[in-house]
PDB file of N, CA and C in Angstrom:
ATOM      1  N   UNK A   1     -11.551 -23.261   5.832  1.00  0.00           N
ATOM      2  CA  UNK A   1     -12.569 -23.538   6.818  1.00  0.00           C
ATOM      3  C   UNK A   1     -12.886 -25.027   6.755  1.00  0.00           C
ATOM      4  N   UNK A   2     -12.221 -25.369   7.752  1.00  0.00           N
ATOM      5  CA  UNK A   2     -12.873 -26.788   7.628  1.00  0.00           C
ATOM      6  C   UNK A   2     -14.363 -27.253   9.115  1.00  0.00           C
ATOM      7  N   UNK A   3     -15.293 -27.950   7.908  1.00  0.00           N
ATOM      8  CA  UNK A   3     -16.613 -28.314   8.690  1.00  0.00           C
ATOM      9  C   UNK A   3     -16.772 -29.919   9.038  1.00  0.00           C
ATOM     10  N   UNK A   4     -17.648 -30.074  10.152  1.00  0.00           N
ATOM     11  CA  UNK A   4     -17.452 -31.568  10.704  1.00  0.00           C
ATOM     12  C   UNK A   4     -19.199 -31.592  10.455  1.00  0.00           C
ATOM     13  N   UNK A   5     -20.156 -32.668   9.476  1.00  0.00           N
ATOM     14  CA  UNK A   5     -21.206 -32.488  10.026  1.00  0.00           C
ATOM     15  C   UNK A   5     -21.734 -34.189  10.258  1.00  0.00           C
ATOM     16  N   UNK A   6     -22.352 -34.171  11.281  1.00  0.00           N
ATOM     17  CA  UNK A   6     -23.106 -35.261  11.889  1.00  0.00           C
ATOM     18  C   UNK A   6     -24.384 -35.150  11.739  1.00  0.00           C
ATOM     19  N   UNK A   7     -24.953 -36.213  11.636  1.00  0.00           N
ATOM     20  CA  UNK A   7     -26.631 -36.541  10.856  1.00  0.00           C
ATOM     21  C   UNK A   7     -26.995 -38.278  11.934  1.00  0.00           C
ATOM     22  N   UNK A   8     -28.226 -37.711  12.497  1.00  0.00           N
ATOM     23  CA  UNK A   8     -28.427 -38.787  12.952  1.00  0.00           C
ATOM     24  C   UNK A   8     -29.983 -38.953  12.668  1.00  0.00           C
ATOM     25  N   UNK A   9     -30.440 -40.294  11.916  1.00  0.00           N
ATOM     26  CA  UNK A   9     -31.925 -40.030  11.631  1.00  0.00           C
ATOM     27  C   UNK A   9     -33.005 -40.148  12.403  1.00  0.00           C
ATOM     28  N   UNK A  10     -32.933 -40.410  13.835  1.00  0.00           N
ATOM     29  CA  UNK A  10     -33.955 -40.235  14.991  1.00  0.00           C
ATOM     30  C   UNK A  10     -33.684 -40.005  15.755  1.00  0.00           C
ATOM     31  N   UNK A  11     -34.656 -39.439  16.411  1.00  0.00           N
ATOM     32  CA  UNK A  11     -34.090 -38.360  17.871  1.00  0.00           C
ATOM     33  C   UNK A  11     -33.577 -39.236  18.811  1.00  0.00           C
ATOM     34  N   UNK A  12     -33.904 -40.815  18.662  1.00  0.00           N
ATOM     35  CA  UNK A  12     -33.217 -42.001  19.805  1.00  0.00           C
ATOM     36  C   UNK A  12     -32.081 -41.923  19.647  1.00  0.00           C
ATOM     37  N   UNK A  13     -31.274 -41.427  18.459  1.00  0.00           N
ATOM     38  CA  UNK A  13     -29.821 -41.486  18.856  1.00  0.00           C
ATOM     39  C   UNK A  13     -28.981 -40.293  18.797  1.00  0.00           C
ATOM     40  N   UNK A  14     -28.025 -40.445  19.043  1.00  0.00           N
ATOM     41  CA  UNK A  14     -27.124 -39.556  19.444  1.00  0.00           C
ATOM     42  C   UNK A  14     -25.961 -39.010  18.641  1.00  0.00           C
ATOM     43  N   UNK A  15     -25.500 -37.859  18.672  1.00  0.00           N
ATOM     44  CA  UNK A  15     -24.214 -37.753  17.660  1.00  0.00           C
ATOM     45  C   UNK A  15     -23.326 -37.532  18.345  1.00  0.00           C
ATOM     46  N   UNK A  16     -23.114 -38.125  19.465  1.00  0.00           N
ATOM     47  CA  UNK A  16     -22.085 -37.728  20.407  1.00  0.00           C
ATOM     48  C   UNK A  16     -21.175 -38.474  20.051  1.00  0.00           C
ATOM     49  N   UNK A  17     -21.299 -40.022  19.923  1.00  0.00           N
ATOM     50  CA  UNK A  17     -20.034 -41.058  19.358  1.00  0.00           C
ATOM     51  C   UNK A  17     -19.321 -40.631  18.093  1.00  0.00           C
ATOM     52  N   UNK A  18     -20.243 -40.436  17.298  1.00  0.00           N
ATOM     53  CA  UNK A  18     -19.817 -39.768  15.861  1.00  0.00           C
ATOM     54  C   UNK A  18     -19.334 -38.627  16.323  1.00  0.00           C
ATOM     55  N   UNK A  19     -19.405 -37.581  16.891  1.00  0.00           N
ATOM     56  CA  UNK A  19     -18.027 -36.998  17.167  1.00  0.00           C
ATOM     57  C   UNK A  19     -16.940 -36.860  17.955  1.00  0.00           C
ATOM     58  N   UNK A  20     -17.220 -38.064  18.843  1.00  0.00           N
ATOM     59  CA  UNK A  20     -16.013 -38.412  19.341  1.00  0.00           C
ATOM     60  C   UNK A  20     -15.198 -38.756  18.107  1.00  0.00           C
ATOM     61  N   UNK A  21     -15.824 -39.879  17.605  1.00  0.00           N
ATOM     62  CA  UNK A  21     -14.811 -40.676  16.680  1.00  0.00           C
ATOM     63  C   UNK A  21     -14.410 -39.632  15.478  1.00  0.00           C
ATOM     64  N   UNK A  22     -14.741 -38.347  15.323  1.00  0.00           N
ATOM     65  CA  UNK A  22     -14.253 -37.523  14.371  1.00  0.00           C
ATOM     66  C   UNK A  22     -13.285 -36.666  15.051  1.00  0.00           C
ATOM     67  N   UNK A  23     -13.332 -36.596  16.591  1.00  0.00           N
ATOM     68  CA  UNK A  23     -12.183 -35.550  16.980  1.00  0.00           C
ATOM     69  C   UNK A  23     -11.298 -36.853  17.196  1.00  0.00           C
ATOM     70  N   UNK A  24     -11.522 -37.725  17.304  1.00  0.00           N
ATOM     71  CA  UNK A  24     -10.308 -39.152  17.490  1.00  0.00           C
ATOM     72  C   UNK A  24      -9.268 -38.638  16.108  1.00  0.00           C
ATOM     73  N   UNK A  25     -10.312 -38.667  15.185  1.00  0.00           N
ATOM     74  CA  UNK A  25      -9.793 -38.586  13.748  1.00  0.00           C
ATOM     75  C   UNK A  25      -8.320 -37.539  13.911  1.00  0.00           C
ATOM     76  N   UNK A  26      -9.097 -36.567  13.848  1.00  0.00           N
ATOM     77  CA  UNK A  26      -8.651 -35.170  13.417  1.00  0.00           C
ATOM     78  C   UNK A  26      -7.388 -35.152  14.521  1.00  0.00           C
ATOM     79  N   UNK A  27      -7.333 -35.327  15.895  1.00  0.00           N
ATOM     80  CA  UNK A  27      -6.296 -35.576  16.463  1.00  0.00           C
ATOM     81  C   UNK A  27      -4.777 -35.909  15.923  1.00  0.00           C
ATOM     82  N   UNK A  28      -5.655 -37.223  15.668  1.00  0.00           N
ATOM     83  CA  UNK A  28      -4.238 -38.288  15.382  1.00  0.00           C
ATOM     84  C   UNK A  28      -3.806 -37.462  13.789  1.00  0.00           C
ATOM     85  N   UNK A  29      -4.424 -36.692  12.904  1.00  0.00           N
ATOM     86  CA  UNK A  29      -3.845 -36.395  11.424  1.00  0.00           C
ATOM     87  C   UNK A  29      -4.106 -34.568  11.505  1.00  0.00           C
ATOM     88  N   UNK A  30      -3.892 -34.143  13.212  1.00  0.00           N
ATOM     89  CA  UNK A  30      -3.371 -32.382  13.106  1.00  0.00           C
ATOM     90  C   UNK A  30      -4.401 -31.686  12.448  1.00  0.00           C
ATOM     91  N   UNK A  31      -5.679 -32.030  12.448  1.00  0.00           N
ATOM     92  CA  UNK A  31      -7.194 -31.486  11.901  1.00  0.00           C
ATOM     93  C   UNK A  31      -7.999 -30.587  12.964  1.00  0.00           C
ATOM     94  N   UNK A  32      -8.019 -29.425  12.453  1.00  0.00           N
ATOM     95  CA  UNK A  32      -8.788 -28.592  13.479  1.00  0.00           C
ATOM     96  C   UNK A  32     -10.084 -28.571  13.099  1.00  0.00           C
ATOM     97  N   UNK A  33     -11.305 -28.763  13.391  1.00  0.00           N
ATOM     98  CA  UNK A  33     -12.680 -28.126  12.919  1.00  0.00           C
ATOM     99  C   UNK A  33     -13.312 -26.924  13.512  1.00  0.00           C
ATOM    100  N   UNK A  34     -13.340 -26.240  12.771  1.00  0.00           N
ATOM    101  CA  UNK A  34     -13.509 -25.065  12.610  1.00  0.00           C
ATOM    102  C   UNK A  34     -15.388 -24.695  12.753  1.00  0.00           C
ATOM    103  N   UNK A  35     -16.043 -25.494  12.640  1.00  0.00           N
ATOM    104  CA  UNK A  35     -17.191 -25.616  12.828  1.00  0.00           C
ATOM    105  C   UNK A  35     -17.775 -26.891  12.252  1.00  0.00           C
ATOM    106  N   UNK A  36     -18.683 -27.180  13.756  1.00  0.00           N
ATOM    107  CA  UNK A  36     -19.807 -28.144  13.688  1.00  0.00           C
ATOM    108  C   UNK A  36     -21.146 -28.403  13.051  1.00  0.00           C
ATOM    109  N   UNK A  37     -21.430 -28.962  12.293  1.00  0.00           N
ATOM    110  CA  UNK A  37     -23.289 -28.969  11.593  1.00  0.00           C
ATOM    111  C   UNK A  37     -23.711 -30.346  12.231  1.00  0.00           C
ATOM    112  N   UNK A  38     -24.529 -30.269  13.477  1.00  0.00           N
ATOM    113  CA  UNK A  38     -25.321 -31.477  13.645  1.00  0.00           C
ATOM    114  C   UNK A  38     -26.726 -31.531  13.294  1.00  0.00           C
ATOM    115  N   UNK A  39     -27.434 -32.711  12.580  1.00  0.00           N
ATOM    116  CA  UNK A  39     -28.638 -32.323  12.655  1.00  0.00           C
ATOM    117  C   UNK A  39     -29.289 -34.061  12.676  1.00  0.00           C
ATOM    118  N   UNK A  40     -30.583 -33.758  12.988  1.00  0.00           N
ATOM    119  CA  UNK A  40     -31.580 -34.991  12.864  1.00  0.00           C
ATOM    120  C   UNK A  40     -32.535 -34.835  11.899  1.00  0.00           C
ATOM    121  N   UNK A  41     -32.496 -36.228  11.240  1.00  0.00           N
ATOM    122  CA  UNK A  41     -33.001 -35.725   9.772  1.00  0.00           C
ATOM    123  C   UNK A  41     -33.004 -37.192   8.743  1.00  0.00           C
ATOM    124  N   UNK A  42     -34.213 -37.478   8.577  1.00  0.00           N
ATOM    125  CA  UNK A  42     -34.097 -38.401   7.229  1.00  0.00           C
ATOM    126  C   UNK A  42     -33.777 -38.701   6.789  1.00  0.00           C
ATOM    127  N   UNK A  43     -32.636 -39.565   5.999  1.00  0.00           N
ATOM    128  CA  UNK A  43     -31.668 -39.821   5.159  1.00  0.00           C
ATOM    129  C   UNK A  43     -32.832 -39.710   3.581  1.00  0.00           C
ATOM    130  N   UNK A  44     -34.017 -39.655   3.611  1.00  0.00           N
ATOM    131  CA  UNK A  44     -35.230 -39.789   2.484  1.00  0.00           C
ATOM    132  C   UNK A  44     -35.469 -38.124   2.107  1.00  0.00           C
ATOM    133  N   UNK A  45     -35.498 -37.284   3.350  1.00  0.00           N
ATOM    134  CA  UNK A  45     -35.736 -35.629   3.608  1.00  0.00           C
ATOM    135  C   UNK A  45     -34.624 -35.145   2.238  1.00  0.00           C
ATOM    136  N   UNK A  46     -35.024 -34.200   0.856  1.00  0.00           N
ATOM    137  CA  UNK A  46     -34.416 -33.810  -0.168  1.00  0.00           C
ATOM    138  C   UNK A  46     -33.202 -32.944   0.446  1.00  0.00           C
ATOM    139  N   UNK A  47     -31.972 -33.050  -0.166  1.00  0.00           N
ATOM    140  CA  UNK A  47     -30.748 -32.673   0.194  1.00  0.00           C
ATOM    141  C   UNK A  47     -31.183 -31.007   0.635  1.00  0.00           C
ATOM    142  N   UNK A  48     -31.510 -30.477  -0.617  1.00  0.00           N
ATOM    143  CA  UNK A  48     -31.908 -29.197  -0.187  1.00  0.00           C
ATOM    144  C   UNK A  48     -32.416 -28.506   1.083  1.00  0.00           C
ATOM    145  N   UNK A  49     -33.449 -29.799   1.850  1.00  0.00           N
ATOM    146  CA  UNK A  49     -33.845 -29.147   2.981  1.00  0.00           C
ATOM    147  C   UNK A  49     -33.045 -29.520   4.460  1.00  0.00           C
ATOM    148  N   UNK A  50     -32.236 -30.186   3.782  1.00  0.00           N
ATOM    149  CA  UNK A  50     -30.956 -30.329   5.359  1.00  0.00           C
ATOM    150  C   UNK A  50     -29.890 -29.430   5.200  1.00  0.00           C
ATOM    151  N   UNK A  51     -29.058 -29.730   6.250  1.00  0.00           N
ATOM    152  CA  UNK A  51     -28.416 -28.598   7.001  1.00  0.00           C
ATOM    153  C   UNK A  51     -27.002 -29.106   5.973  1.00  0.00           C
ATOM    154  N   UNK A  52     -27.221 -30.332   5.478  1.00  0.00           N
ATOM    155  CA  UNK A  52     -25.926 -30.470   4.556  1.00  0.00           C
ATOM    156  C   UNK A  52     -25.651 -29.519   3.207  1.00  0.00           C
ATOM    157  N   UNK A  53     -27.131 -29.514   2.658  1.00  0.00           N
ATOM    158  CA  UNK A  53     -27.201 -29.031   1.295  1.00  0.00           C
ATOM    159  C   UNK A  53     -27.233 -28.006   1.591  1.00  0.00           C
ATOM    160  N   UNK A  54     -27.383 -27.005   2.371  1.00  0.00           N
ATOM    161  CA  UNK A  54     -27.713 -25.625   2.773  1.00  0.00           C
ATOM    162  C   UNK A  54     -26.151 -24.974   2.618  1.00  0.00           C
ATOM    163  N   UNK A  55     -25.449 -26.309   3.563  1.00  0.00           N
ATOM    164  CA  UNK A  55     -23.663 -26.223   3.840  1.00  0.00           C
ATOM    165  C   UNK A  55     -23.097 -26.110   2.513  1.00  0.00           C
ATOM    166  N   UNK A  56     -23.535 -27.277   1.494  1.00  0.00           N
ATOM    167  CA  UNK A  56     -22.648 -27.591  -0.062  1.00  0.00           C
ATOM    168  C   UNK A  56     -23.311 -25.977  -0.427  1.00  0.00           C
ATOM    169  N   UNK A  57     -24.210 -25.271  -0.261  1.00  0.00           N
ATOM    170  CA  UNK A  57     -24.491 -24.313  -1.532  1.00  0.00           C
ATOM    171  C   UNK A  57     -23.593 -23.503  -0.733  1.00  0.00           C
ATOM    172  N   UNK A  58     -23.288 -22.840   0.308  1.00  0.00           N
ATOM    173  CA  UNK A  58     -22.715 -21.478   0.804  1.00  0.00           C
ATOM    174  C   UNK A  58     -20.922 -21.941   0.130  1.00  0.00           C
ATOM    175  N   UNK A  59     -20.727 -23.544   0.410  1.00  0.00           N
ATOM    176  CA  UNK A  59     -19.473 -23.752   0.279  1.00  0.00           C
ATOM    177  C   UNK A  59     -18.911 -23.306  -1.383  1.00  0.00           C
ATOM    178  N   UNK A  60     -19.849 -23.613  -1.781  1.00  0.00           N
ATOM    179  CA  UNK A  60     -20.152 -23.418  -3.109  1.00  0.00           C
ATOM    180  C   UNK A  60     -19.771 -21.853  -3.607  1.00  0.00           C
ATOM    181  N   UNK A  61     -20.816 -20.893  -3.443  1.00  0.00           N
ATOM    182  CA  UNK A  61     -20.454 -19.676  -3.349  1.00  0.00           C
ATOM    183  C   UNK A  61     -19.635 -19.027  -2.550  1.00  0.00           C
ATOM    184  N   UNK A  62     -19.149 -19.778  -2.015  1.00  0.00           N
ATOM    185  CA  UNK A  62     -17.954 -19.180  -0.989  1.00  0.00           C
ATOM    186  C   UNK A  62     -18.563 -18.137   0.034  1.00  0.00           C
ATOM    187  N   UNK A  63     -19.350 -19.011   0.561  1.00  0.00           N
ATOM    188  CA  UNK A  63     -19.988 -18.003   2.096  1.00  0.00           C
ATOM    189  C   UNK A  63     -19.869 -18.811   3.230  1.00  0.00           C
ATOM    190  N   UNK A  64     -19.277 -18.108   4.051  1.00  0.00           N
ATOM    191  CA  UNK A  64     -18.522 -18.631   5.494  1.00  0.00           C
ATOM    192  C   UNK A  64     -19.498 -18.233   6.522  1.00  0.00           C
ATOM    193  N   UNK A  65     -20.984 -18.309   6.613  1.00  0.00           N
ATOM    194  CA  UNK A  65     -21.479 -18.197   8.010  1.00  0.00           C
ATOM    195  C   UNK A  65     -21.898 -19.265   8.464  1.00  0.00           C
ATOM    196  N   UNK A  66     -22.215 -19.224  10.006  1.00  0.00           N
ATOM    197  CA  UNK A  66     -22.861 -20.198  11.000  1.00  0.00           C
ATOM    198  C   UNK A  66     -23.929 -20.975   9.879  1.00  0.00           C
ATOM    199  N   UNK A  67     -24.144 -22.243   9.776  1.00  0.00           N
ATOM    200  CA  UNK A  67     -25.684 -22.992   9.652  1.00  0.00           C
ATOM    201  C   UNK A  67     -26.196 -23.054  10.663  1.00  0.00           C
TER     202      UNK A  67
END
């Protein structure tokens, strides 16, 4: 399972470039993503309460659902 996640820290911007430039990526080196995690969010906000750390623990225990 591969995951793509984008973090943008105020609602003024956008994660649309950032994933352009990640399906640019994945294109050119045969990378499928399999699911998206976008979120807006603090870079200060404790890992635990974003959508990243939520991602590292399931990846962790090996649990494959939606964030």
């Amino acid at each position: 399972m591969i995951y793509a996640y984008i973090r943008v820290s105020t609602d003024k911007q956008t994660v649309e470039n950032q994933r352009y430039v990640i399906e640019e990526y994945c294109k050119t080196y045969g990378i499928v993503i399999d699911e998206w995690v976008r979120e807006v969010v603090s870079g200060k906000k404790a890992s635990d309460d974003k959508k990243l750390g939520k991602l590292l623990k399931r990846i962790k225990n090996g649990i494959h659902l939606s964030v």
